[in-house]
N, C-alpha and C. Protein backbone atom coordinates (compact mmCIF):
# COMPACT_ATOMS: atom_id res chain seq x y z
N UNK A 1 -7.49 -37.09 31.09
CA UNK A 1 -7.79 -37.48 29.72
C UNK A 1 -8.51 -36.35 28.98
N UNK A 2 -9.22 -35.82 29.68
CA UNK A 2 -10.19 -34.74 29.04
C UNK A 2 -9.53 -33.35 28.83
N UNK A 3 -8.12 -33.07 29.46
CA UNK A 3 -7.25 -31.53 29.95
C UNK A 3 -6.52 -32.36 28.89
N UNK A 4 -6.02 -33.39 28.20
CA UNK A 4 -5.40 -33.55 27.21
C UNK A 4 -6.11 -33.50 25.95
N UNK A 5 -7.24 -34.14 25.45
CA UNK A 5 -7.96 -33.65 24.62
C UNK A 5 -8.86 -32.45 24.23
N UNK A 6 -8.21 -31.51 25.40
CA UNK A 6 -8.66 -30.53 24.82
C UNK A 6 -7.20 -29.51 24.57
N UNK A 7 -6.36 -30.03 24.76
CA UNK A 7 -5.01 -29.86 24.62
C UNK A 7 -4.99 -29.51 22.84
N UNK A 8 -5.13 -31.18 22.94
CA UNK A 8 -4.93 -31.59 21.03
C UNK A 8 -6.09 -30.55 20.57
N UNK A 9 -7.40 -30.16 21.07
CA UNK A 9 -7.98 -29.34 19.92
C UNK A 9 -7.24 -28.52 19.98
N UNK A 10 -7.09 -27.58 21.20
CA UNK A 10 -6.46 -26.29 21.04
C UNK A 10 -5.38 -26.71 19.80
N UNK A 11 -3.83 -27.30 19.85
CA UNK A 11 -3.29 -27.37 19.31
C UNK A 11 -3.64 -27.68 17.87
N UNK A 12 -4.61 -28.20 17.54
CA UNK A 12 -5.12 -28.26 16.17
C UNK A 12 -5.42 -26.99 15.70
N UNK A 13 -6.34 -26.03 16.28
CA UNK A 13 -7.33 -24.85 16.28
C UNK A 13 -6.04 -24.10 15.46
N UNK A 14 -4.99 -24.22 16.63
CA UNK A 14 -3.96 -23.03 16.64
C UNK A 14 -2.59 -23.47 14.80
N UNK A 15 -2.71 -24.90 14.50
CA UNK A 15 -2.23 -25.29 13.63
C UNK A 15 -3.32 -24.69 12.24
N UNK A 16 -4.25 -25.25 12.52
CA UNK A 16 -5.12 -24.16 11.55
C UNK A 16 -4.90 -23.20 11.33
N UNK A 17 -5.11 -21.96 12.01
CA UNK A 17 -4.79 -20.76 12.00
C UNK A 17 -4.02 -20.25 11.49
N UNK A 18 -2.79 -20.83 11.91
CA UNK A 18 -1.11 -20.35 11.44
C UNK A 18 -1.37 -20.83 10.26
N UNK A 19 -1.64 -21.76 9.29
CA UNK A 19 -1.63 -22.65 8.06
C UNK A 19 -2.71 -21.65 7.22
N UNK A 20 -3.27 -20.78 8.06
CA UNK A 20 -4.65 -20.03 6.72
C UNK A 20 -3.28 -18.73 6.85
N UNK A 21 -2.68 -18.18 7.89
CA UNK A 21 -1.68 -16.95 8.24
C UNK A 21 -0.87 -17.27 7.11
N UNK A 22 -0.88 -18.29 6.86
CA UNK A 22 1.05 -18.57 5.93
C UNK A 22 0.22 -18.50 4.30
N UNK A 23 -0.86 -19.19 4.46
CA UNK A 23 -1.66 -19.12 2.79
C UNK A 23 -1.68 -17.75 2.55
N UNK A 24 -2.17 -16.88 3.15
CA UNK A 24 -2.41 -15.41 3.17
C UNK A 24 -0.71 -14.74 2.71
N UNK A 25 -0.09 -14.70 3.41
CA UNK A 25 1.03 -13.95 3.63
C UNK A 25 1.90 -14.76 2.06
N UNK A 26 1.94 -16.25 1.77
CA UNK A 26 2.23 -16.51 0.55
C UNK A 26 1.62 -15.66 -0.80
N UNK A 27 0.68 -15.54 -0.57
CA UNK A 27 -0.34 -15.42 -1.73
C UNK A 27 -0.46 -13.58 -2.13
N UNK A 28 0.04 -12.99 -0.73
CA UNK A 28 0.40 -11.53 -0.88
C UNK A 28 1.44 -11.62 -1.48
N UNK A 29 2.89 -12.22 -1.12
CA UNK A 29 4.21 -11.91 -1.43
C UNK A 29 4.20 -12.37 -3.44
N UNK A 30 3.30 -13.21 -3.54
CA UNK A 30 2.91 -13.66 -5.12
C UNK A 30 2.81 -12.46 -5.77
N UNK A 31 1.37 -11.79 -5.14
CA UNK A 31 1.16 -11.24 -5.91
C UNK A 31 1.71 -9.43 -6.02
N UNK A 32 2.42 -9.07 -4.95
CA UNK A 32 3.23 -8.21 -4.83
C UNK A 32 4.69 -8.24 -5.99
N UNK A 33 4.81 -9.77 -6.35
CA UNK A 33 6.04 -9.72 -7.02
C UNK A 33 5.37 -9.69 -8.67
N UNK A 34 4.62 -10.27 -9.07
CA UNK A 34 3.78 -10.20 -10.30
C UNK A 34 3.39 -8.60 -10.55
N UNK A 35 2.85 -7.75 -9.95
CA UNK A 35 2.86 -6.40 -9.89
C UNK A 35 4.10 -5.65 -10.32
N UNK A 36 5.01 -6.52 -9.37
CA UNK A 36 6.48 -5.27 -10.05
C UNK A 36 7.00 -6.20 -11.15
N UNK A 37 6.76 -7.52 -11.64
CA UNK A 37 7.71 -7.81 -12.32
C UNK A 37 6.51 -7.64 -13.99
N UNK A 38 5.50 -7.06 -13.69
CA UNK A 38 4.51 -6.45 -14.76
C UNK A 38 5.01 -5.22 -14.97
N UNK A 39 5.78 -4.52 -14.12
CA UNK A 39 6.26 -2.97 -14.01
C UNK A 39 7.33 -3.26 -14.98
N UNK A 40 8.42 -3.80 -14.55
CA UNK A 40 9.82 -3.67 -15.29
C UNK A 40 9.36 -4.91 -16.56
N UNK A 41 8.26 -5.36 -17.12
CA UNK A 41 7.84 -6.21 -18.46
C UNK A 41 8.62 -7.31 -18.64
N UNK A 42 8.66 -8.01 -17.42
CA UNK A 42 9.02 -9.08 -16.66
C UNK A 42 7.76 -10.38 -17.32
N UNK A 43 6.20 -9.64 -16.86
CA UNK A 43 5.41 -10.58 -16.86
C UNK A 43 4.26 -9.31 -18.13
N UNK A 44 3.18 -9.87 -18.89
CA UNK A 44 2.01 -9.74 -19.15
C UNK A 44 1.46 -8.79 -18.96
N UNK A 45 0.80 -7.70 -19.01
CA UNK A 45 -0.17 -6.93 -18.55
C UNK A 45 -1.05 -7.51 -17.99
N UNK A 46 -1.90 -8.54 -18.93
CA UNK A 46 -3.11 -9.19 -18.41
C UNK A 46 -3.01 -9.79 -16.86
N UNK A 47 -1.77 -10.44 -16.17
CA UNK A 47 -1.57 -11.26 -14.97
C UNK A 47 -1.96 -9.97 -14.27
N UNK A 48 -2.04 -8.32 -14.10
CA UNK A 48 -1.80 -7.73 -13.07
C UNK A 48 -2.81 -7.36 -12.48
N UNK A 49 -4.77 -7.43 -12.78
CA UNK A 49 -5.84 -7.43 -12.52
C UNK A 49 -6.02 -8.25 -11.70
N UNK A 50 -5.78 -9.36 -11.89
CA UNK A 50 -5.61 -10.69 -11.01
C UNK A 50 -4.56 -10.79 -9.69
N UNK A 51 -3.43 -10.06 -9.95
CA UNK A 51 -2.67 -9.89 -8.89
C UNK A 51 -2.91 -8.80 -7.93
N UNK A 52 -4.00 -7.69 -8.33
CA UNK A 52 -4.42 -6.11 -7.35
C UNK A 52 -5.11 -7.09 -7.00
N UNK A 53 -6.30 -7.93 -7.05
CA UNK A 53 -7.46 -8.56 -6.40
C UNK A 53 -6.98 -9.21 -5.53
N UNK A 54 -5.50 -9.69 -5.83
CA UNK A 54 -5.49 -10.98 -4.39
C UNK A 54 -3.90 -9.85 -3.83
N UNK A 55 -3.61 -8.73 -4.01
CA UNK A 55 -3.35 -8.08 -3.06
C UNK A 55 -4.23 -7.21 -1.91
N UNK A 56 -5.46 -6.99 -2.37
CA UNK A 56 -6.56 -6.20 -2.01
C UNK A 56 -6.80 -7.39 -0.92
N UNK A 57 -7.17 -9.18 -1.25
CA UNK A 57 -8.08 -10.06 -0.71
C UNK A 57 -6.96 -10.83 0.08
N UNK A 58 -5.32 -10.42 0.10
CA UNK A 58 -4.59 -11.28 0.88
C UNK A 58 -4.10 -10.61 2.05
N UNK A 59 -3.44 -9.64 1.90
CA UNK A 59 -2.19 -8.35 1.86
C UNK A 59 -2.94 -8.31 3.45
N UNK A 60 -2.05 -7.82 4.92
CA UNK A 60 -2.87 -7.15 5.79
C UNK A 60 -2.12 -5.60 6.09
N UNK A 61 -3.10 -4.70 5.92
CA UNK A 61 -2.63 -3.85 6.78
C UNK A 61 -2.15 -3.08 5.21
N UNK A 62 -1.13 -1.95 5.18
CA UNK A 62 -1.85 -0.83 3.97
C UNK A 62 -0.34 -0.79 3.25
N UNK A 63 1.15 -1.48 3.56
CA UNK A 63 2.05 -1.50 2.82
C UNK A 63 1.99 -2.22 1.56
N UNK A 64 1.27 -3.22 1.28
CA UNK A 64 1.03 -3.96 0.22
C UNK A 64 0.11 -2.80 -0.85
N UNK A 65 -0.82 -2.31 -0.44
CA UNK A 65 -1.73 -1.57 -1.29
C UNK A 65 -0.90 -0.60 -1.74
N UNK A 66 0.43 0.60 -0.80
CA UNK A 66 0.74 1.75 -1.41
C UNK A 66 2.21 1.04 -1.91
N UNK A 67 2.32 -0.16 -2.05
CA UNK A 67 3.46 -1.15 -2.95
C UNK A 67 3.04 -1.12 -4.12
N UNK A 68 1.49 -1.12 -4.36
CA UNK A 68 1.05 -1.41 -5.53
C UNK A 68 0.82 -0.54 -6.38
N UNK A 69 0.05 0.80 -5.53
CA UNK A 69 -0.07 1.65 -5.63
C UNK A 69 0.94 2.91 -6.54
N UNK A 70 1.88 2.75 -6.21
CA UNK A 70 3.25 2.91 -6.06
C UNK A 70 3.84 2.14 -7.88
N UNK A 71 3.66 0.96 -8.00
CA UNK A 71 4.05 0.21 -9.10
C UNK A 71 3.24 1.16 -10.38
N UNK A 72 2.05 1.09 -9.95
CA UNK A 72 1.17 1.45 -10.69
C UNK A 72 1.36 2.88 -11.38
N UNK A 73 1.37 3.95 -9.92
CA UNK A 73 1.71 5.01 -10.57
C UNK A 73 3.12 5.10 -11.62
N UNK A 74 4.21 4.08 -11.61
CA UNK A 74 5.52 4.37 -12.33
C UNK A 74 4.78 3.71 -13.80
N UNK A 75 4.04 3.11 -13.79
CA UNK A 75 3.30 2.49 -14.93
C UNK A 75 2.35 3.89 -15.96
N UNK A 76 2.05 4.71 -15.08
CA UNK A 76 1.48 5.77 -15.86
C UNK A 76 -0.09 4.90 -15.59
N UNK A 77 0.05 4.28 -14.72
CA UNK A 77 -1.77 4.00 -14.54
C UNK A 77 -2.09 4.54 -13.47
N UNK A 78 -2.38 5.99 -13.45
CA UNK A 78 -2.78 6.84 -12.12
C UNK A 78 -4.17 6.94 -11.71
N UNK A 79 -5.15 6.42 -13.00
CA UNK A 79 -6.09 5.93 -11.96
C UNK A 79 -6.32 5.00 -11.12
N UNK A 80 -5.88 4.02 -10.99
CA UNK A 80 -5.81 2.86 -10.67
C UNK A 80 -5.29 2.82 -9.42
N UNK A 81 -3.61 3.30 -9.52
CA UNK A 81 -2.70 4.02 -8.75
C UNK A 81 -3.72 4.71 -7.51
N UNK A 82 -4.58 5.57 -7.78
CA UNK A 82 -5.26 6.29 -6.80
C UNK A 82 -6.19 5.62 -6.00
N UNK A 83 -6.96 4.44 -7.02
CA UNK A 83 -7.93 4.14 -6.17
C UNK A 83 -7.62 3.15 -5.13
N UNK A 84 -6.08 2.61 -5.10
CA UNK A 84 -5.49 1.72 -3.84
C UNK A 84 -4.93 2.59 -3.54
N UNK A 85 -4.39 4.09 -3.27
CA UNK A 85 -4.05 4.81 -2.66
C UNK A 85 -5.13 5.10 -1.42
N UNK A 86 -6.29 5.34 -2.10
CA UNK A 86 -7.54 6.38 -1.39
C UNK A 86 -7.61 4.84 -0.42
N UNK A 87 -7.99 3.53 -0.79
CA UNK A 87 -7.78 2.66 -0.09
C UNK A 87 -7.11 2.38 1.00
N UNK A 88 -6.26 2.23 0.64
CA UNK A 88 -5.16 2.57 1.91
C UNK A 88 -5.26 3.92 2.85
N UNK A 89 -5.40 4.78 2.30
CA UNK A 89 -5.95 6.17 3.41
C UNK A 89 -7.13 6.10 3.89
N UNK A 90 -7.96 5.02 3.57
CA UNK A 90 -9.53 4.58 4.39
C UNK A 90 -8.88 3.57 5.12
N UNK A 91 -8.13 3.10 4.74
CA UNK A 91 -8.48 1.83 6.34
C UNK A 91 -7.34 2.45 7.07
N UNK A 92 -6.27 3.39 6.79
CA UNK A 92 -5.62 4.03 7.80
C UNK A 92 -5.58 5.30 7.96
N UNK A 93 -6.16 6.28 8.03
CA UNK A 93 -6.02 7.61 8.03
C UNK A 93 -5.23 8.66 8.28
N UNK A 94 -4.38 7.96 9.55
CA UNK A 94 -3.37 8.56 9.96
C UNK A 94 -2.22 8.16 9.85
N UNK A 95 -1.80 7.34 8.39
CA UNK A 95 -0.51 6.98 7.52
C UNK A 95 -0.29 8.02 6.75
N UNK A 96 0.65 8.31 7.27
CA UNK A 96 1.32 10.23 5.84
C UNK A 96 1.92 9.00 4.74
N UNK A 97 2.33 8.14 4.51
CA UNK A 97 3.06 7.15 3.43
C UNK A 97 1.11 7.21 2.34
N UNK A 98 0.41 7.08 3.03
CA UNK A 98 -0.68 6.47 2.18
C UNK A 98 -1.04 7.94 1.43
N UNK A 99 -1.37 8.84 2.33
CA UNK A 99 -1.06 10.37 1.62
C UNK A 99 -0.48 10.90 0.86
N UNK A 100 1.00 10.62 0.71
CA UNK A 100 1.75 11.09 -0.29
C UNK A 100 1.01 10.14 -1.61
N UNK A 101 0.89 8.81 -1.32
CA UNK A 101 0.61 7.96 -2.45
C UNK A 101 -0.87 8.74 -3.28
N UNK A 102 -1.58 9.00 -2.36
CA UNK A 102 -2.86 9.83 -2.50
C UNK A 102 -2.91 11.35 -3.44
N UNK A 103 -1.38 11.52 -2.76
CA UNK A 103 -1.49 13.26 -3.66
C UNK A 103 -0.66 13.04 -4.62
N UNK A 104 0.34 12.07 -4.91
CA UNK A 104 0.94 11.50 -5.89
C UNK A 104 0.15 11.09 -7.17
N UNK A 105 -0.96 10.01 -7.10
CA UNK A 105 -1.54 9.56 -7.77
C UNK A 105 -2.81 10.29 -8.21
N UNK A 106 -3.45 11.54 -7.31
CA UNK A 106 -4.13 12.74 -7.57
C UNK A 106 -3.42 13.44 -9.26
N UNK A 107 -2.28 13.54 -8.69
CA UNK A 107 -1.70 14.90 -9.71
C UNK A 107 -1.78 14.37 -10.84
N UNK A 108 -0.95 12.67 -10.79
CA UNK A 108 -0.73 12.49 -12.28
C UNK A 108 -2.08 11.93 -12.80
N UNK A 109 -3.39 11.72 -12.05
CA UNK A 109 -4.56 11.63 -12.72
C UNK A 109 -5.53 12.72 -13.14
N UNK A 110 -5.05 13.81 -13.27
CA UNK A 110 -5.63 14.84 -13.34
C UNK A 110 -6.71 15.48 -12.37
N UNK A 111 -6.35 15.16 -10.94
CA UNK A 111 -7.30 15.24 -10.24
C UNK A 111 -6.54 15.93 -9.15
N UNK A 112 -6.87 17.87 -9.90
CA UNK A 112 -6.02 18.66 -8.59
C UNK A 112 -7.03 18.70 -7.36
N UNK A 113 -7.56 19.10 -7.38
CA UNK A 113 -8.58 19.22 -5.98
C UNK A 113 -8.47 18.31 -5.18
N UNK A 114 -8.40 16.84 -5.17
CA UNK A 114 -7.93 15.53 -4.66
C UNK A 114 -6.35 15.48 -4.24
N UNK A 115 -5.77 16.10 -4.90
CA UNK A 115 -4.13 16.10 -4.68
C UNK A 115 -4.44 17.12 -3.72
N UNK A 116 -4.82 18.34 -4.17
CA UNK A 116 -4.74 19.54 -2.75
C UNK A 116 -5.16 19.13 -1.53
N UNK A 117 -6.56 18.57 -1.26
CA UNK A 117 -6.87 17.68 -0.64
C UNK A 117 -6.35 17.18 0.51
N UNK A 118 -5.39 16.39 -0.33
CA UNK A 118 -4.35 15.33 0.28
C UNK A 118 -3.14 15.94 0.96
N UNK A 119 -2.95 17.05 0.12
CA UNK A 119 -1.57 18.42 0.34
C UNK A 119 -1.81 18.51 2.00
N UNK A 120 -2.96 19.29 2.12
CA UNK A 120 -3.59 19.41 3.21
C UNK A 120 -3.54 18.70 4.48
N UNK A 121 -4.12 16.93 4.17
CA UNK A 121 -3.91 16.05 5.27
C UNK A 121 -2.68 15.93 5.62
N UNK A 122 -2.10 15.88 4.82
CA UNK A 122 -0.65 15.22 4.32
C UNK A 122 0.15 16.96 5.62
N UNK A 123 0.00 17.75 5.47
CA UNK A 123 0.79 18.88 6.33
C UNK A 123 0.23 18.99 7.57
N UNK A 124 -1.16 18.33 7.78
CA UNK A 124 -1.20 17.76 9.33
C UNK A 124 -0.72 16.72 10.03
N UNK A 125 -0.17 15.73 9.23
CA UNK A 125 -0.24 14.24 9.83
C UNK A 125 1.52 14.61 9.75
N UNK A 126 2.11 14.92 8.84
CA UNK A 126 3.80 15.44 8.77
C UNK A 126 4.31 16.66 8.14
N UNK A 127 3.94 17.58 9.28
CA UNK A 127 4.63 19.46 9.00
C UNK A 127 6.30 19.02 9.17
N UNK A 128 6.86 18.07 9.34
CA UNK A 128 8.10 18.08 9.28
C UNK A 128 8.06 18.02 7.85
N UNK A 129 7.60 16.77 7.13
CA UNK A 129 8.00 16.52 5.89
C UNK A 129 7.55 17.68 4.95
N UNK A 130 7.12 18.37 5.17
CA UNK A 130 6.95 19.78 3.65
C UNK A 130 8.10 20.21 3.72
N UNK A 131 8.75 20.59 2.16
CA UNK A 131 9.67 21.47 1.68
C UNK A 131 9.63 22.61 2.63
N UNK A 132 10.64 23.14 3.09
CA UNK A 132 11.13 24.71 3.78
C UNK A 132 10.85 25.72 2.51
N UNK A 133 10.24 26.52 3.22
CA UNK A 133 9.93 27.63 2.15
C UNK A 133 11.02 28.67 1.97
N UNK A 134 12.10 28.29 3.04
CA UNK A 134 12.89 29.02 3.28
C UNK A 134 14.05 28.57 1.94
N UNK A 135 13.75 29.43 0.93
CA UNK A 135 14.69 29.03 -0.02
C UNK A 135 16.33 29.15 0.25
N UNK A 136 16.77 29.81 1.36
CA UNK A 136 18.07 29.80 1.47
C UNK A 136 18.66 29.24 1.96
N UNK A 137 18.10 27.69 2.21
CA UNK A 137 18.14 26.79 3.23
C UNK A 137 19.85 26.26 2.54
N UNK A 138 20.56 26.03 3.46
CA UNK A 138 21.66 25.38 2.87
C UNK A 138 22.85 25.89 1.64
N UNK A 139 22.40 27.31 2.04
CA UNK A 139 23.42 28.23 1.10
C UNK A 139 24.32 28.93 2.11
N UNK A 140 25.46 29.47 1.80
CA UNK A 140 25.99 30.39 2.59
C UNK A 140 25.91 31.40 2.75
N UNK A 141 25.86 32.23 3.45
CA UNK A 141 25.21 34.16 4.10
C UNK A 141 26.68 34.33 3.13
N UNK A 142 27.72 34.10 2.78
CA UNK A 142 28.79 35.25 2.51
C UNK A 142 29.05 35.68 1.45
């Protein structure tokens, strides 16, 4: 009797859990779509303050932030743009995606030193991904 009632808590505990997982993961995908559909003037300006806060307070993990990030900069709001960039490169450091967003949203905020910065991390974390300096890349010798 007692290996079954503690059965049902567990199974409650674990119904909880999943039910706060699904509120969360709803409430990101909300406000991920309000963000872009503020981009293409779908929705309001005003809704999109409200939608960074509950991507910041829902979202896990750093694709939601350089989603937003990302929206933002095509918006011409590169400060903004930067400061969920730099975000995202604090809680992951060793994401080159959050970097580019970082030296992306540097440049068009007028903030070279921050973009170089980023140039920098950004050619440690992926020396594949820099341009070849080799300008004759893909021409023919003849």
């Amino acid at each position: 009797m007692i290996a079954r009632l503690a059965l049902a808590a567990i199974a409650l505990a674990l119904v909880a859990v999943l039910a706060t997982r699904i509120h969360h993961h709803s409430a990101c995908d909300a406000a991920r779509s309000t963000i872009f559909a503020v981009t293409l003037g779908h929705e309001p300006l005003a809704r999109q303050v409200p939608a960074i806060s509950a991507v910041r307070a829902n979202c896990r993990g750093t694709t939601a932030l350089l989603s937003a990030a990302g929206a933002l900069h095509q918006q011409g709001r590169d400060g903004q743009a930067l400061a969920l960039a730099q975000e995202a490169a604090g809680r992951e450091p060793g994401n080159a995606a959050a970097w580019r967003a970082v030296e992306a949203a540097a440049a068009g905020a007028q903030a070279p030193a921050l973009a170089r910065a980023a140039d920098r991390r950004l050619s440690t974390l992926d020396p594949l991904g820099r341009p070849s300096l080799n300008l004759s890349t893909g021409r023919s010798i003849r």
